[in-house]
PDB file of N, CA and C in Angstrom:
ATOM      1  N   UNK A   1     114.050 133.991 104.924  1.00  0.00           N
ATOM      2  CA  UNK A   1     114.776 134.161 103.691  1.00  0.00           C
ATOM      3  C   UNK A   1     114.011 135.153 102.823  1.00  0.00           C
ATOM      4  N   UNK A   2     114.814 136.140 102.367  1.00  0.00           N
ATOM      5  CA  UNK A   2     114.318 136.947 101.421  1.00  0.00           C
ATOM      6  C   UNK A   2     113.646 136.554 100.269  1.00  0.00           C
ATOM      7  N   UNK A   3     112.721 137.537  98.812  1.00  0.00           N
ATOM      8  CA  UNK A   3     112.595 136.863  97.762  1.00  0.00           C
ATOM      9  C   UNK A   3     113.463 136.622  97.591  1.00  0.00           C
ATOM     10  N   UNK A   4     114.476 137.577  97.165  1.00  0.00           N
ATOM     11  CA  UNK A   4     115.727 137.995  96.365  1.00  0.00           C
ATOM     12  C   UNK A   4     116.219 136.679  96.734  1.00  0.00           C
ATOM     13  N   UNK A   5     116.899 136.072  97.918  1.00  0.00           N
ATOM     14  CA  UNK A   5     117.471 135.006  98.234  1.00  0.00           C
ATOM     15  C   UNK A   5     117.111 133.442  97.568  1.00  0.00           C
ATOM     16  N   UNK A   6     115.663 133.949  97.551  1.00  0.00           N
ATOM     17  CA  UNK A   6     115.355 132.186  97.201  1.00  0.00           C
ATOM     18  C   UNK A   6     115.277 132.721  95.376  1.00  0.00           C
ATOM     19  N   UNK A   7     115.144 133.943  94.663  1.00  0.00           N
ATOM     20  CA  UNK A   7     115.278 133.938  93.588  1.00  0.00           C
ATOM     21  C   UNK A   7     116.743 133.351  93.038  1.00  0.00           C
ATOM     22  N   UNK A   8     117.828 133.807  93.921  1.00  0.00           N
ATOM     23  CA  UNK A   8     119.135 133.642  93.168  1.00  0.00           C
ATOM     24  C   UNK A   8     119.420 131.881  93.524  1.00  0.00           C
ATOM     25  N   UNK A   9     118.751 131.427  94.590  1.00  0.00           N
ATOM     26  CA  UNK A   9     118.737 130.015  94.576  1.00  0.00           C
ATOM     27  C   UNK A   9     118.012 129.221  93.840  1.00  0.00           C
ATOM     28  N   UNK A  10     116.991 129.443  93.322  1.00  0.00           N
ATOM     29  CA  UNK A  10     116.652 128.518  92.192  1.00  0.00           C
ATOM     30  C   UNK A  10     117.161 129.128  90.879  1.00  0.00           C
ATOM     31  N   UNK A  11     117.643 130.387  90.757  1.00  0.00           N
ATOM     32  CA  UNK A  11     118.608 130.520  89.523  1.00  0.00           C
ATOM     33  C   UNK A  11     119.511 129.655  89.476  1.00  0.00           C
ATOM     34  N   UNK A  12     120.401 129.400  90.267  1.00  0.00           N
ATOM     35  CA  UNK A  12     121.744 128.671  90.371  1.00  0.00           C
ATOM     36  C   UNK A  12     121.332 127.356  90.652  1.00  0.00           C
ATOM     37  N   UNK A  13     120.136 126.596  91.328  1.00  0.00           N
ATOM     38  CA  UNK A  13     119.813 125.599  90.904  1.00  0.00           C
ATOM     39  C   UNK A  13     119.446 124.911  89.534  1.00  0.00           C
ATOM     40  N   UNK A  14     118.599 125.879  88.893  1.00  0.00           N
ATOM     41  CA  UNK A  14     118.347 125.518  87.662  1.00  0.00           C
ATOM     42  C   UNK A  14     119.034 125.708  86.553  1.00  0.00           C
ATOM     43  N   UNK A  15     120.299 126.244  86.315  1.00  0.00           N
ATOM     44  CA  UNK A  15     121.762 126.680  85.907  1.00  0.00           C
ATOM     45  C   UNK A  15     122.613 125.578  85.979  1.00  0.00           C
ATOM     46  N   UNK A  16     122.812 125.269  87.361  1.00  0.00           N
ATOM     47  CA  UNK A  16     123.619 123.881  87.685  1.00  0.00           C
ATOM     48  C   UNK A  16     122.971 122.699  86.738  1.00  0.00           C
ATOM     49  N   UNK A  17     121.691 122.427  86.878  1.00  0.00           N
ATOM     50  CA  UNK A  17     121.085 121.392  86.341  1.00  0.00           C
ATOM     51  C   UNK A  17     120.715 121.189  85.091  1.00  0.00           C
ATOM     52  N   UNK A  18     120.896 122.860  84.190  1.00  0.00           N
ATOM     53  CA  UNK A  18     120.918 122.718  82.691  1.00  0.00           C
ATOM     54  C   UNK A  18     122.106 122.535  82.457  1.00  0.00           C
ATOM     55  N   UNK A  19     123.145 122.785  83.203  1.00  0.00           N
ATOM     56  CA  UNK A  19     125.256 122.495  82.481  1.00  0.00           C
ATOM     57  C   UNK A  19     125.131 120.533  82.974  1.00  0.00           C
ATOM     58  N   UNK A  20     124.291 120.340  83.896  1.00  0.00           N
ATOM     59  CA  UNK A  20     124.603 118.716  84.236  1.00  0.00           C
ATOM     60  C   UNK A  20     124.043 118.217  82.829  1.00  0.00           C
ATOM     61  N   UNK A  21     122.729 118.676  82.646  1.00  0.00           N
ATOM     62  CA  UNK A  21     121.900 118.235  81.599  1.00  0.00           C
ATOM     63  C   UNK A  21     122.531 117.849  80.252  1.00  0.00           C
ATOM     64  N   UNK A  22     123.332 119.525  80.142  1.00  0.00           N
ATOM     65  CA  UNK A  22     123.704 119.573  78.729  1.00  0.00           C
ATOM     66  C   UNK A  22     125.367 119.330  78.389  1.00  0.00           C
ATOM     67  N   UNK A  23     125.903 119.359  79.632  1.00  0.00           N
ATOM     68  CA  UNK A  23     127.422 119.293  79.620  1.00  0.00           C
ATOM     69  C   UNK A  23     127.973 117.477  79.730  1.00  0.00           C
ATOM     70  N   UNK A  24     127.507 116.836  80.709  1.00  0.00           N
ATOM     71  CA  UNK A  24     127.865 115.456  80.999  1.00  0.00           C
ATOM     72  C   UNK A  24     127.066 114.618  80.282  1.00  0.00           C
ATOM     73  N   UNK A  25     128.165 113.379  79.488  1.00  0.00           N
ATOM     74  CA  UNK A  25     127.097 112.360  78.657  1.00  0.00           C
ATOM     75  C   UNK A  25     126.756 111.305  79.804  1.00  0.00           C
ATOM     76  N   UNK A  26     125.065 111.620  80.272  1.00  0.00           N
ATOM     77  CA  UNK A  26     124.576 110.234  80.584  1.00  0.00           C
ATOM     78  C   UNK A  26     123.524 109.594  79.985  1.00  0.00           C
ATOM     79  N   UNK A  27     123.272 108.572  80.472  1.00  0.00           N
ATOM     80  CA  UNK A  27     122.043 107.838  79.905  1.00  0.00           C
ATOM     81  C   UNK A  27     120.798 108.950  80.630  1.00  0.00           C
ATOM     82  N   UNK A  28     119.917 108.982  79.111  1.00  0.00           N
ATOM     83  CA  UNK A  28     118.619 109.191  79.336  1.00  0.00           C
ATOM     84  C   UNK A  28     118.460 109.337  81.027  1.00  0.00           C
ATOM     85  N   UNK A  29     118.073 107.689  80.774  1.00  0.00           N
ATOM     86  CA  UNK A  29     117.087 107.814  82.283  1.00  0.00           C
ATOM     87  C   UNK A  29     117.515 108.126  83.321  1.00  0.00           C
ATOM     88  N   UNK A  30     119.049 108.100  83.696  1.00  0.00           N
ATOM     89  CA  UNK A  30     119.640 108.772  84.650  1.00  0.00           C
ATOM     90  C   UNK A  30     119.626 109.880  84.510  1.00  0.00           C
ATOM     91  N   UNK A  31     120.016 110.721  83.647  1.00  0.00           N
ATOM     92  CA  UNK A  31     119.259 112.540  83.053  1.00  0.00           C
ATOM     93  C   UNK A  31     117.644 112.370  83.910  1.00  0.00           C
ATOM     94  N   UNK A  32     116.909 111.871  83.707  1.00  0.00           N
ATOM     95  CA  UNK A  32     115.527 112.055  83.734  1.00  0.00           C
ATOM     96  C   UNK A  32     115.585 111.789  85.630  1.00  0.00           C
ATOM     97  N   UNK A  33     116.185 110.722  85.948  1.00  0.00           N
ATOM     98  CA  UNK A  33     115.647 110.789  87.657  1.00  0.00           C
ATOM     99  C   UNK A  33     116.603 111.513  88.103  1.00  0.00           C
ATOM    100  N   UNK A  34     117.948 112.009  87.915  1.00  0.00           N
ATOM    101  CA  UNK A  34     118.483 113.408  88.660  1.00  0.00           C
ATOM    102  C   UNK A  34     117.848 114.760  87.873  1.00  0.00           C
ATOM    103  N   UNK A  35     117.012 114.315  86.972  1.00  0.00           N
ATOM    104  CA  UNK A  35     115.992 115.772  86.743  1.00  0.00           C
ATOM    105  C   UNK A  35     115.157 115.974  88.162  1.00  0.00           C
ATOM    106  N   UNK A  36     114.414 114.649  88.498  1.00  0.00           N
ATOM    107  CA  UNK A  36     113.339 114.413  89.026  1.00  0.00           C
ATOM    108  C   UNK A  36     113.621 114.279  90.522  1.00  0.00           C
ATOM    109  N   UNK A  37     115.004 113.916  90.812  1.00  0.00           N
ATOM    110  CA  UNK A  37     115.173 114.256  92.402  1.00  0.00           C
ATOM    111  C   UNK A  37     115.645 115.511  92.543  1.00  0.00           C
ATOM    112  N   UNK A  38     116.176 116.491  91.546  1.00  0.00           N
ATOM    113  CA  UNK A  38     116.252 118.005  92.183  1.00  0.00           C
ATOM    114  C   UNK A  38     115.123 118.390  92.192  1.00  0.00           C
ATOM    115  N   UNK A  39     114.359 118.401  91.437  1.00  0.00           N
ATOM    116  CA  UNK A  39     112.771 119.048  91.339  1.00  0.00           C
ATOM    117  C   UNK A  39     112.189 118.670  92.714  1.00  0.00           C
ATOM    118  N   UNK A  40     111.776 117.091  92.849  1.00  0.00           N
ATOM    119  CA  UNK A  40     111.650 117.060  94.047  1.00  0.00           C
ATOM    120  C   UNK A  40     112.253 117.675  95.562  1.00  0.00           C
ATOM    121  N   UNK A  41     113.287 117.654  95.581  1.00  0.00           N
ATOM    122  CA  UNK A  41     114.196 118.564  96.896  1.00  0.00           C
ATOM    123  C   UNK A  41     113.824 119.686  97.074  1.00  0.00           C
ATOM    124  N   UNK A  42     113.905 120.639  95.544  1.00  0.00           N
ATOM    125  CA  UNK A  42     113.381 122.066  95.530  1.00  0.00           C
ATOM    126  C   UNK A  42     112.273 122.448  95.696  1.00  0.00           C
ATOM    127  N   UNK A  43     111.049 121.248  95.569  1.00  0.00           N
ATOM    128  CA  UNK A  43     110.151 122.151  95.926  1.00  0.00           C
ATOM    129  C   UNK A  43     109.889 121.505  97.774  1.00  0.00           C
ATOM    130  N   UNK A  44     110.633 120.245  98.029  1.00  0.00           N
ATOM    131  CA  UNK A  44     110.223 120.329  99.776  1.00  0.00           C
ATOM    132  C   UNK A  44     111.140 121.782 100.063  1.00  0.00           C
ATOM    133  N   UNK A  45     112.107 121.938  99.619  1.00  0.00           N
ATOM    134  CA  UNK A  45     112.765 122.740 100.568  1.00  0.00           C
ATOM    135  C   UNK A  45     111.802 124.186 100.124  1.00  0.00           C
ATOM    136  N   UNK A  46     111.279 124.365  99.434  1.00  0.00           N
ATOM    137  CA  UNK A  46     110.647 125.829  99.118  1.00  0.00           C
ATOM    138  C   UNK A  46     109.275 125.436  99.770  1.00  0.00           C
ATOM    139  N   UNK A  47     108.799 124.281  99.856  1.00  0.00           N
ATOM    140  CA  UNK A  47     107.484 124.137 101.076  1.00  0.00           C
ATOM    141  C   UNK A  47     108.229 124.239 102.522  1.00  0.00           C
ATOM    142  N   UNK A  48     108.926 123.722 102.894  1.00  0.00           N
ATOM    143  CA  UNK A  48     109.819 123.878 104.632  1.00  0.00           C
ATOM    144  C   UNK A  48     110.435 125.875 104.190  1.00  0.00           C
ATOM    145  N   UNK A  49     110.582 126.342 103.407  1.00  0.00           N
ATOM    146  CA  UNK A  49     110.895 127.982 103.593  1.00  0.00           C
ATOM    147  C   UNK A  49     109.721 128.829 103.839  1.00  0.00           C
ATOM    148  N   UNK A  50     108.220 128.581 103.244  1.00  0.00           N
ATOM    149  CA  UNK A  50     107.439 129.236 103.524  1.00  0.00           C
ATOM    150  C   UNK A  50     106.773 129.305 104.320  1.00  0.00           C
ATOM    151  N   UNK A  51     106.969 127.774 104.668  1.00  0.00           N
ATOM    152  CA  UNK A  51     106.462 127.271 105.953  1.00  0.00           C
ATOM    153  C   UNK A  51     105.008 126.680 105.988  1.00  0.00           C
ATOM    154  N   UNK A  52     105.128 126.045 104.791  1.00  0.00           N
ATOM    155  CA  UNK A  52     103.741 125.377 104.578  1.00  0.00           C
ATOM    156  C   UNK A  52     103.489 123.914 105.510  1.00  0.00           C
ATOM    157  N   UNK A  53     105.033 123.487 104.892  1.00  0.00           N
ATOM    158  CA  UNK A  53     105.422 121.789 105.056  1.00  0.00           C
ATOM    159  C   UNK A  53     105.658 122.041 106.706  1.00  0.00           C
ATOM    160  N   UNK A  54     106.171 122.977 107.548  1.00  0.00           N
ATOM    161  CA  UNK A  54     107.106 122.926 108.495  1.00  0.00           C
ATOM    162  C   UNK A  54     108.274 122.323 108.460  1.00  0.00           C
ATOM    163  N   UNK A  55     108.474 121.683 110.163  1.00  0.00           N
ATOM    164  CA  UNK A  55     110.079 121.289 110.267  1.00  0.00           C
ATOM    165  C   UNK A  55     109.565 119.818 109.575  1.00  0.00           C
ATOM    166  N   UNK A  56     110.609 119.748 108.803  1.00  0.00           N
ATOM    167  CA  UNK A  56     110.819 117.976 108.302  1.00  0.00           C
ATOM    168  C   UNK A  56     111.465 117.247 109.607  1.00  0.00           C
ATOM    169  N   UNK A  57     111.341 117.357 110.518  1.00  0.00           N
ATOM    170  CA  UNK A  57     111.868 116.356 111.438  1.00  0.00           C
ATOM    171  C   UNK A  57     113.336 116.503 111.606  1.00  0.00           C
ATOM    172  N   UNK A  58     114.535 117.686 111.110  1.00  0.00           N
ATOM    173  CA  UNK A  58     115.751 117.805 111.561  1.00  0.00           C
ATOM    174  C   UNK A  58     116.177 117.527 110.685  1.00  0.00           C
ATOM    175  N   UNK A  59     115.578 117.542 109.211  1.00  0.00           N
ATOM    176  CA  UNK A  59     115.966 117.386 108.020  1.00  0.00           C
ATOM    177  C   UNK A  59     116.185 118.404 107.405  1.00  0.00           C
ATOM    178  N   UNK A  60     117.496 118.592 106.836  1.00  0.00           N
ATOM    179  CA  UNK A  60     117.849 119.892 106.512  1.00  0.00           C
ATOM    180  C   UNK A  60     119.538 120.309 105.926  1.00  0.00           C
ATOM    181  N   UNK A  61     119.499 121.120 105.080  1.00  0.00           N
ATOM    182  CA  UNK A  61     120.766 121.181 104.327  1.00  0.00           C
ATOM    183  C   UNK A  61     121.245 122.525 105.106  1.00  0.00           C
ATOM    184  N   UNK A  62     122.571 122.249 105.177  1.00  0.00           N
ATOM    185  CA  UNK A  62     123.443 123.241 105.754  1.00  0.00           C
ATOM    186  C   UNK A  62     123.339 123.176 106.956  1.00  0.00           C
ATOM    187  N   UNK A  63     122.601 122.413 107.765  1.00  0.00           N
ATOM    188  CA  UNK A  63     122.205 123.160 109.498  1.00  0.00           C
ATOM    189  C   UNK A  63     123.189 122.088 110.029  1.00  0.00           C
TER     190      UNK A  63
END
């Protein structure tokens, strides 16, 4: 994957997740742990792209 590629993907990740943030009324703490499970996802999946983490075991979006 290109920079360019993983740049426009955490643009549009972090885009999506400021309109969830700021657009839908939820409770706090549900705001706070779907803060905290995209953060988490984004950075395994940006450790499995560089290839730090490797294969997660067949874990994987889109495949």
């Amino acid at each position: 994957m290109s920079l360019i590629n993983l740049v426009i993907v955490l643009i549009v990740v972090g885009v999506l997740l400021w309109l969830i943030n700021s657009l839908l009324p939820m409770d706090p703490r549900i705001k706070s742990i779907l803060n905290a499970v995209v953060v988490i996802a984004v950075v395994l999946w940006l450790l499995q792209t560089s290839g730090i983490l490797g294969a997660m075991g067949g874990i994987g979006i889109g495949e």
